[in-house]
N, C-alpha and C. Protein backbone atom coordinates (compact mmCIF):
# COMPACT_ATOMS: atom_id res chain seq x y z
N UNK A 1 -10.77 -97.81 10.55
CA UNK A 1 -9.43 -97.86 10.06
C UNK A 1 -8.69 -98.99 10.79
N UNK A 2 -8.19 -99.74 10.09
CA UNK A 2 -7.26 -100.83 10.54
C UNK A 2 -5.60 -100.85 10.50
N UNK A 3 -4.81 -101.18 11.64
CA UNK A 3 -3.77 -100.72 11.79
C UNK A 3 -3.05 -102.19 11.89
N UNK A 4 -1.67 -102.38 11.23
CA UNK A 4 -1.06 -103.50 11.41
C UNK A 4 0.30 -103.21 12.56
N UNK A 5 0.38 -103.92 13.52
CA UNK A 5 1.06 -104.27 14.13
C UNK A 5 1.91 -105.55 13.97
N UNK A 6 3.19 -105.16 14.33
CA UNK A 6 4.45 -106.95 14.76
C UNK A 6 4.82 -106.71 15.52
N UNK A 7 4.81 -107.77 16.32
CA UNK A 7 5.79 -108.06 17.89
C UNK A 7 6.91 -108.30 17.41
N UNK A 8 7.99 -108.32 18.29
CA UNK A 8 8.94 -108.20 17.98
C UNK A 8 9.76 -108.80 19.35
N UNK A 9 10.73 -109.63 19.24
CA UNK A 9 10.96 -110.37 20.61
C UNK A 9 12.14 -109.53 20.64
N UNK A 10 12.57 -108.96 21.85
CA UNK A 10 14.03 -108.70 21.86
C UNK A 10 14.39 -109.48 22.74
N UNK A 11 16.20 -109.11 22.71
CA UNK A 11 17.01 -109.59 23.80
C UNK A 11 17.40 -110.09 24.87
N UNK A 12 16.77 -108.57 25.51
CA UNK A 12 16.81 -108.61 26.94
C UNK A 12 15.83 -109.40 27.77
N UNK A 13 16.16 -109.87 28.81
CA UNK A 13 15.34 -110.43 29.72
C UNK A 13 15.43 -109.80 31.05
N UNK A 14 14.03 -110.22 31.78
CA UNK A 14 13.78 -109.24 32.68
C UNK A 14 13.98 -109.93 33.84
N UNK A 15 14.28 -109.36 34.88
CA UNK A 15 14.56 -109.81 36.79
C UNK A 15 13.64 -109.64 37.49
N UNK A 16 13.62 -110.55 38.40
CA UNK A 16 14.49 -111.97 38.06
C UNK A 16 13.71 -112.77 37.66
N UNK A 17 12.82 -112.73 37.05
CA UNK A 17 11.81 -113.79 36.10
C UNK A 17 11.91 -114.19 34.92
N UNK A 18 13.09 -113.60 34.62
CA UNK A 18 13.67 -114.20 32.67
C UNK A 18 12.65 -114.02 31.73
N UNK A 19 11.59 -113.29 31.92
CA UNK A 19 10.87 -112.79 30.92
C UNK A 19 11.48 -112.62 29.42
N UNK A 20 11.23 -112.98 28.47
CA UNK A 20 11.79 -112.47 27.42
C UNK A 20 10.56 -111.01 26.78
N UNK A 21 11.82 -110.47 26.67
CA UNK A 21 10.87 -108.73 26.23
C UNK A 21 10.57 -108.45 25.39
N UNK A 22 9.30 -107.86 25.19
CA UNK A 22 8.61 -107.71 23.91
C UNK A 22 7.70 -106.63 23.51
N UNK A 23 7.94 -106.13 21.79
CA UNK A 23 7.30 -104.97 22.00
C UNK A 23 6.69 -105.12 20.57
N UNK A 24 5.65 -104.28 20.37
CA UNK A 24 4.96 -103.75 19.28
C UNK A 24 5.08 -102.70 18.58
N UNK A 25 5.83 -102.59 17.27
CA UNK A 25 5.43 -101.56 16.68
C UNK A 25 4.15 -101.40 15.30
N UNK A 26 4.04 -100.36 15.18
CA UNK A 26 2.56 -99.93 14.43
C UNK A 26 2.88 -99.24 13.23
N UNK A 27 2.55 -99.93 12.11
CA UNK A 27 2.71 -99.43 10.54
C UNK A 27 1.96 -98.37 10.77
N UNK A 28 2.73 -96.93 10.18
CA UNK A 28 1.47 -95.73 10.38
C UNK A 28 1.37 -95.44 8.81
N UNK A 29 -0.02 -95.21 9.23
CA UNK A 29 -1.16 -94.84 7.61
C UNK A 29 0.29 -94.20 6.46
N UNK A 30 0.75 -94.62 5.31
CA UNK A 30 0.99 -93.27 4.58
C UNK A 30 0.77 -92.52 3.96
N UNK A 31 -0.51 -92.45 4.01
CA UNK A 31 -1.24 -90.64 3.73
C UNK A 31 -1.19 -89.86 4.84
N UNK A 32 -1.47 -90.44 5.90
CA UNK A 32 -1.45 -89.08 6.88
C UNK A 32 -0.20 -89.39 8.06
N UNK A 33 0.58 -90.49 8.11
CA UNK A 33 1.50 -90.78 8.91
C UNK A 33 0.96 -91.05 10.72
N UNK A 34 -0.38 -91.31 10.49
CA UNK A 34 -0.81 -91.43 11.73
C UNK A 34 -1.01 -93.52 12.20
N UNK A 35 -0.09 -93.30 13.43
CA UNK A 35 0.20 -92.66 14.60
C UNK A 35 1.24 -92.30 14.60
N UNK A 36 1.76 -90.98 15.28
CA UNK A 36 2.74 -90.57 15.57
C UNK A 36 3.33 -90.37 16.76
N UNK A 37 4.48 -90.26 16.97
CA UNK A 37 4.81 -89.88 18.17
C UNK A 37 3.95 -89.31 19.29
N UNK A 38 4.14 -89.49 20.46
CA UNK A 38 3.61 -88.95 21.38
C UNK A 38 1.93 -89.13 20.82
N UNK A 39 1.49 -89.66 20.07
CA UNK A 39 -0.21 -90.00 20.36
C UNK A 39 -0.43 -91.25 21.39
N UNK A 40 -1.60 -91.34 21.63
CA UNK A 40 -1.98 -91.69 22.71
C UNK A 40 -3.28 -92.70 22.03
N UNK A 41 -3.19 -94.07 22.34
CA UNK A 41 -4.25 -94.71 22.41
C UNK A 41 -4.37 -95.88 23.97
N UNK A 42 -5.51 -95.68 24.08
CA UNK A 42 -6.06 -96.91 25.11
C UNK A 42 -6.46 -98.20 24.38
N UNK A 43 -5.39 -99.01 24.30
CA UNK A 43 -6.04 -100.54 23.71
C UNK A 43 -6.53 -101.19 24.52
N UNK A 44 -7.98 -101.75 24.16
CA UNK A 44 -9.08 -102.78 24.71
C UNK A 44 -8.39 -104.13 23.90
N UNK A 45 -8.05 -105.15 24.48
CA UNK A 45 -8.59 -106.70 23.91
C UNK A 45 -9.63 -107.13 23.65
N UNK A 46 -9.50 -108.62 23.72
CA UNK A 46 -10.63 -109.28 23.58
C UNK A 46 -11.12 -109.40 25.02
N UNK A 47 -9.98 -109.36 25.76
CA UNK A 47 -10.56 -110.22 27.13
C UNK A 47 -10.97 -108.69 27.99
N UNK A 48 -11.43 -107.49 27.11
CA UNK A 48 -11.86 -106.37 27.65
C UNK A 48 -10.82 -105.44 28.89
N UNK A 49 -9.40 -106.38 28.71
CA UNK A 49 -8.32 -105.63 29.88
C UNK A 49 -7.82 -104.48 28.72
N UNK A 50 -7.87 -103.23 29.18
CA UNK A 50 -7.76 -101.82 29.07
C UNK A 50 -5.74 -101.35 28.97
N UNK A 51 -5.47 -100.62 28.26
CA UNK A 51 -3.83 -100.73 28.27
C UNK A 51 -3.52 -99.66 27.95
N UNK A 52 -3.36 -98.17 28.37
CA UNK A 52 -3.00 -96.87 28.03
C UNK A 52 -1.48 -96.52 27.56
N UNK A 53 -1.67 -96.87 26.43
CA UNK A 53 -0.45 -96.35 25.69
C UNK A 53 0.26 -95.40 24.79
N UNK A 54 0.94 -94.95 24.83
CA UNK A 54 1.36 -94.08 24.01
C UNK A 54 2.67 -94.50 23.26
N UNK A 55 2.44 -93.55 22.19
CA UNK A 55 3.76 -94.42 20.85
C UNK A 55 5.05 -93.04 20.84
N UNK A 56 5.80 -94.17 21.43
CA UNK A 56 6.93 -93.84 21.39
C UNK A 56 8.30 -93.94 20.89
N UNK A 57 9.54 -93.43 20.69
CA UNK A 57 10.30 -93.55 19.86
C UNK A 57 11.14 -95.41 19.68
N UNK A 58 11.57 -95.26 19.32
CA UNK A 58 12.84 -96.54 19.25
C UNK A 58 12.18 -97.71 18.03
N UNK A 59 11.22 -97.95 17.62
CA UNK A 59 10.75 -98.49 16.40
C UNK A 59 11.86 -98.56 15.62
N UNK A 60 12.50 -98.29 15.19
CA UNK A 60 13.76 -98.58 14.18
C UNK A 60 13.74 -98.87 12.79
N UNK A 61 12.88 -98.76 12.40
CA UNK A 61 11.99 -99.14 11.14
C UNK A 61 11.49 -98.17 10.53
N UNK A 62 11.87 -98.01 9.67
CA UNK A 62 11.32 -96.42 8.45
C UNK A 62 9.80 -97.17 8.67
N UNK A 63 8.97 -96.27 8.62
CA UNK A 63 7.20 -96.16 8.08
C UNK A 63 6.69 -96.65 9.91
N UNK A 64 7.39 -97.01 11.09
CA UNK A 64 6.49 -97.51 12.19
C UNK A 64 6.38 -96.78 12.90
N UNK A 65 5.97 -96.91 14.62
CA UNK A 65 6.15 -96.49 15.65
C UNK A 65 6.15 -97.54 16.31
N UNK A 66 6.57 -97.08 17.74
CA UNK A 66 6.71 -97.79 18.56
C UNK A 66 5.75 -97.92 19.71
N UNK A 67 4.93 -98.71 20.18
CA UNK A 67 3.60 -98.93 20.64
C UNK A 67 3.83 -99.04 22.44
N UNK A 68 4.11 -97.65 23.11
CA UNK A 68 4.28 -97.75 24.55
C UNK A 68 5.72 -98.67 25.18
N UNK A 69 6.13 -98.85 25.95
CA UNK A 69 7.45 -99.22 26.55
C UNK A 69 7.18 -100.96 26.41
N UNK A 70 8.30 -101.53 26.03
CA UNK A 70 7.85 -102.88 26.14
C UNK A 70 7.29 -103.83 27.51
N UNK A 71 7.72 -103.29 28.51
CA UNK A 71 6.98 -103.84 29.44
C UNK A 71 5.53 -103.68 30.06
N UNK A 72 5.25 -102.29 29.00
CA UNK A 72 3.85 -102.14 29.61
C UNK A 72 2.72 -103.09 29.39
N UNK A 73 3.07 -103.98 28.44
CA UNK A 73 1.93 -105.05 27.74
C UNK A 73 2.64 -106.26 28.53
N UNK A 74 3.31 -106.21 29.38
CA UNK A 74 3.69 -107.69 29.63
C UNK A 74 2.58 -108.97 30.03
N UNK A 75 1.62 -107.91 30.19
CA UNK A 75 0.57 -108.87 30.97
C UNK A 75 -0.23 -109.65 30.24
N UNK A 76 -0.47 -108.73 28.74
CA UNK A 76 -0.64 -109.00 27.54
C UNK A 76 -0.10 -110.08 26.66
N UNK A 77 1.00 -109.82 26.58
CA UNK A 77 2.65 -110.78 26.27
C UNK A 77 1.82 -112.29 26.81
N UNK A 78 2.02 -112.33 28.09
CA UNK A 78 2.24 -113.30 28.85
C UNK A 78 1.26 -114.45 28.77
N UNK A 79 -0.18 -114.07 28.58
CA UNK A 79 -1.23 -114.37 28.18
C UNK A 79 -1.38 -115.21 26.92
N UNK A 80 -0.69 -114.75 25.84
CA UNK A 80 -0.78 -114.86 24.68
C UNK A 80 0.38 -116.05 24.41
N UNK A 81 1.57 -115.75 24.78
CA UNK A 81 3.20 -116.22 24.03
C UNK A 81 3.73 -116.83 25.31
N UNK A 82 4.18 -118.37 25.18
CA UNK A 82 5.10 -119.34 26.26
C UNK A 82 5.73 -117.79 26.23
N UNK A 83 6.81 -117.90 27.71
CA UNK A 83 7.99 -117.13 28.33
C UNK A 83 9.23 -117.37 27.46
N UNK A 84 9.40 -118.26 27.39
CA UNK A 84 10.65 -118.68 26.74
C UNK A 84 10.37 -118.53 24.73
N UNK A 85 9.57 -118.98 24.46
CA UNK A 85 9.41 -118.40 22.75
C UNK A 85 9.76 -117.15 22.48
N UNK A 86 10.36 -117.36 21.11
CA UNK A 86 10.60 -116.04 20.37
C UNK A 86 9.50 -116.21 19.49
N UNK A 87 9.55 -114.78 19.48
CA UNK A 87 7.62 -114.58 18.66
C UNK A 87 7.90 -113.51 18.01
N UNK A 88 7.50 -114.09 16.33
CA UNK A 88 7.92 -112.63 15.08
C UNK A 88 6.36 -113.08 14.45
N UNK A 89 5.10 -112.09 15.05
CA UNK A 89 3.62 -112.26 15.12
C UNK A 89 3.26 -111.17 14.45
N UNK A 90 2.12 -110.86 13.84
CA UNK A 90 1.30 -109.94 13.28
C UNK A 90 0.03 -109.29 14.71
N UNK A 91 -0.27 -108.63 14.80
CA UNK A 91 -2.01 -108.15 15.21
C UNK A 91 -2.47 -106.80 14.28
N UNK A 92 -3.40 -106.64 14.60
CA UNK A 92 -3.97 -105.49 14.09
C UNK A 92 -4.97 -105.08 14.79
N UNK A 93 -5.19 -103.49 14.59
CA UNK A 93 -5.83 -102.97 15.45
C UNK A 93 -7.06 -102.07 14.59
N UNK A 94 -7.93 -102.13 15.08
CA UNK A 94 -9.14 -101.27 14.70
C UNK A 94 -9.27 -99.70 15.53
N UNK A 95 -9.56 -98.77 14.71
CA UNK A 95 -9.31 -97.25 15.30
C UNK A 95 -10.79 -97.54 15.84
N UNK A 96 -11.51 -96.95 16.94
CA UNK A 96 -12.63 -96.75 16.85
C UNK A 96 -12.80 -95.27 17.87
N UNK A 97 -14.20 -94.35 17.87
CA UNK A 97 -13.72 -93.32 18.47
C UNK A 97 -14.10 -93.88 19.96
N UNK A 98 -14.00 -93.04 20.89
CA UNK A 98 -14.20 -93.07 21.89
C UNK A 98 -15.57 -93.22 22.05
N UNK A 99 -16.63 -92.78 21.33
CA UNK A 99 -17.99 -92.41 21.77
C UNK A 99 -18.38 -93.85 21.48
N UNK A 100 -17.75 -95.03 20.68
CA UNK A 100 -18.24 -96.19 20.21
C UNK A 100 -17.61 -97.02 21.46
N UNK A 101 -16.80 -96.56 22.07
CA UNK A 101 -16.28 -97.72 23.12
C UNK A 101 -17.52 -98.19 24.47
């Protein structure tokens, strides 16, 4: 199952490194509305760094969720997107179970 994600740049910036903050929310299935609140996934990358997240409220968007606190991926973020860019990006994610990881 494949899941679409957008980043989403906000506002705020972070101290004292001017980070610009950024978060992911996750189109959930609409047949079964999954992910929902309070579920829990561990995202793997490419570069095999591990990211325990859980989806939480503030998405703002009829049909999403909101993909863990925005700073928890900063490391992620940072890797990927200059500091200073605003970034309105796509990813997507593949479900896989645990026993395949």
């Amino acid at each position: 199952m494949i899941f679409e994600g957008h980043i989403r740049t906000l506002s705020q910036r972070t101290r004292p490194d001017g980070w610009v903050r950024r978060e992911i929310i996750v189109k959930q299935d609409p047949e079964t509305g999954y992910p929902k609140l309070g579920d829990k996934w561990i995202l793997i990358d490419r570069d095999g760094c591990k990211y325990k997240l859980q989806f939480i409220k503030g998405a703002h968007v009829s049909g999403y969720s909101l993909l863990g606190q925005p700073g928890e991926l900063k490391a992620w973020f940072v890797k990927r997107y200059p500091r200073e860019c605003v970034v309105n990006d796509y990813v997507f994610f593949e479900k896989r179970s645990a026993s395949s990881l």
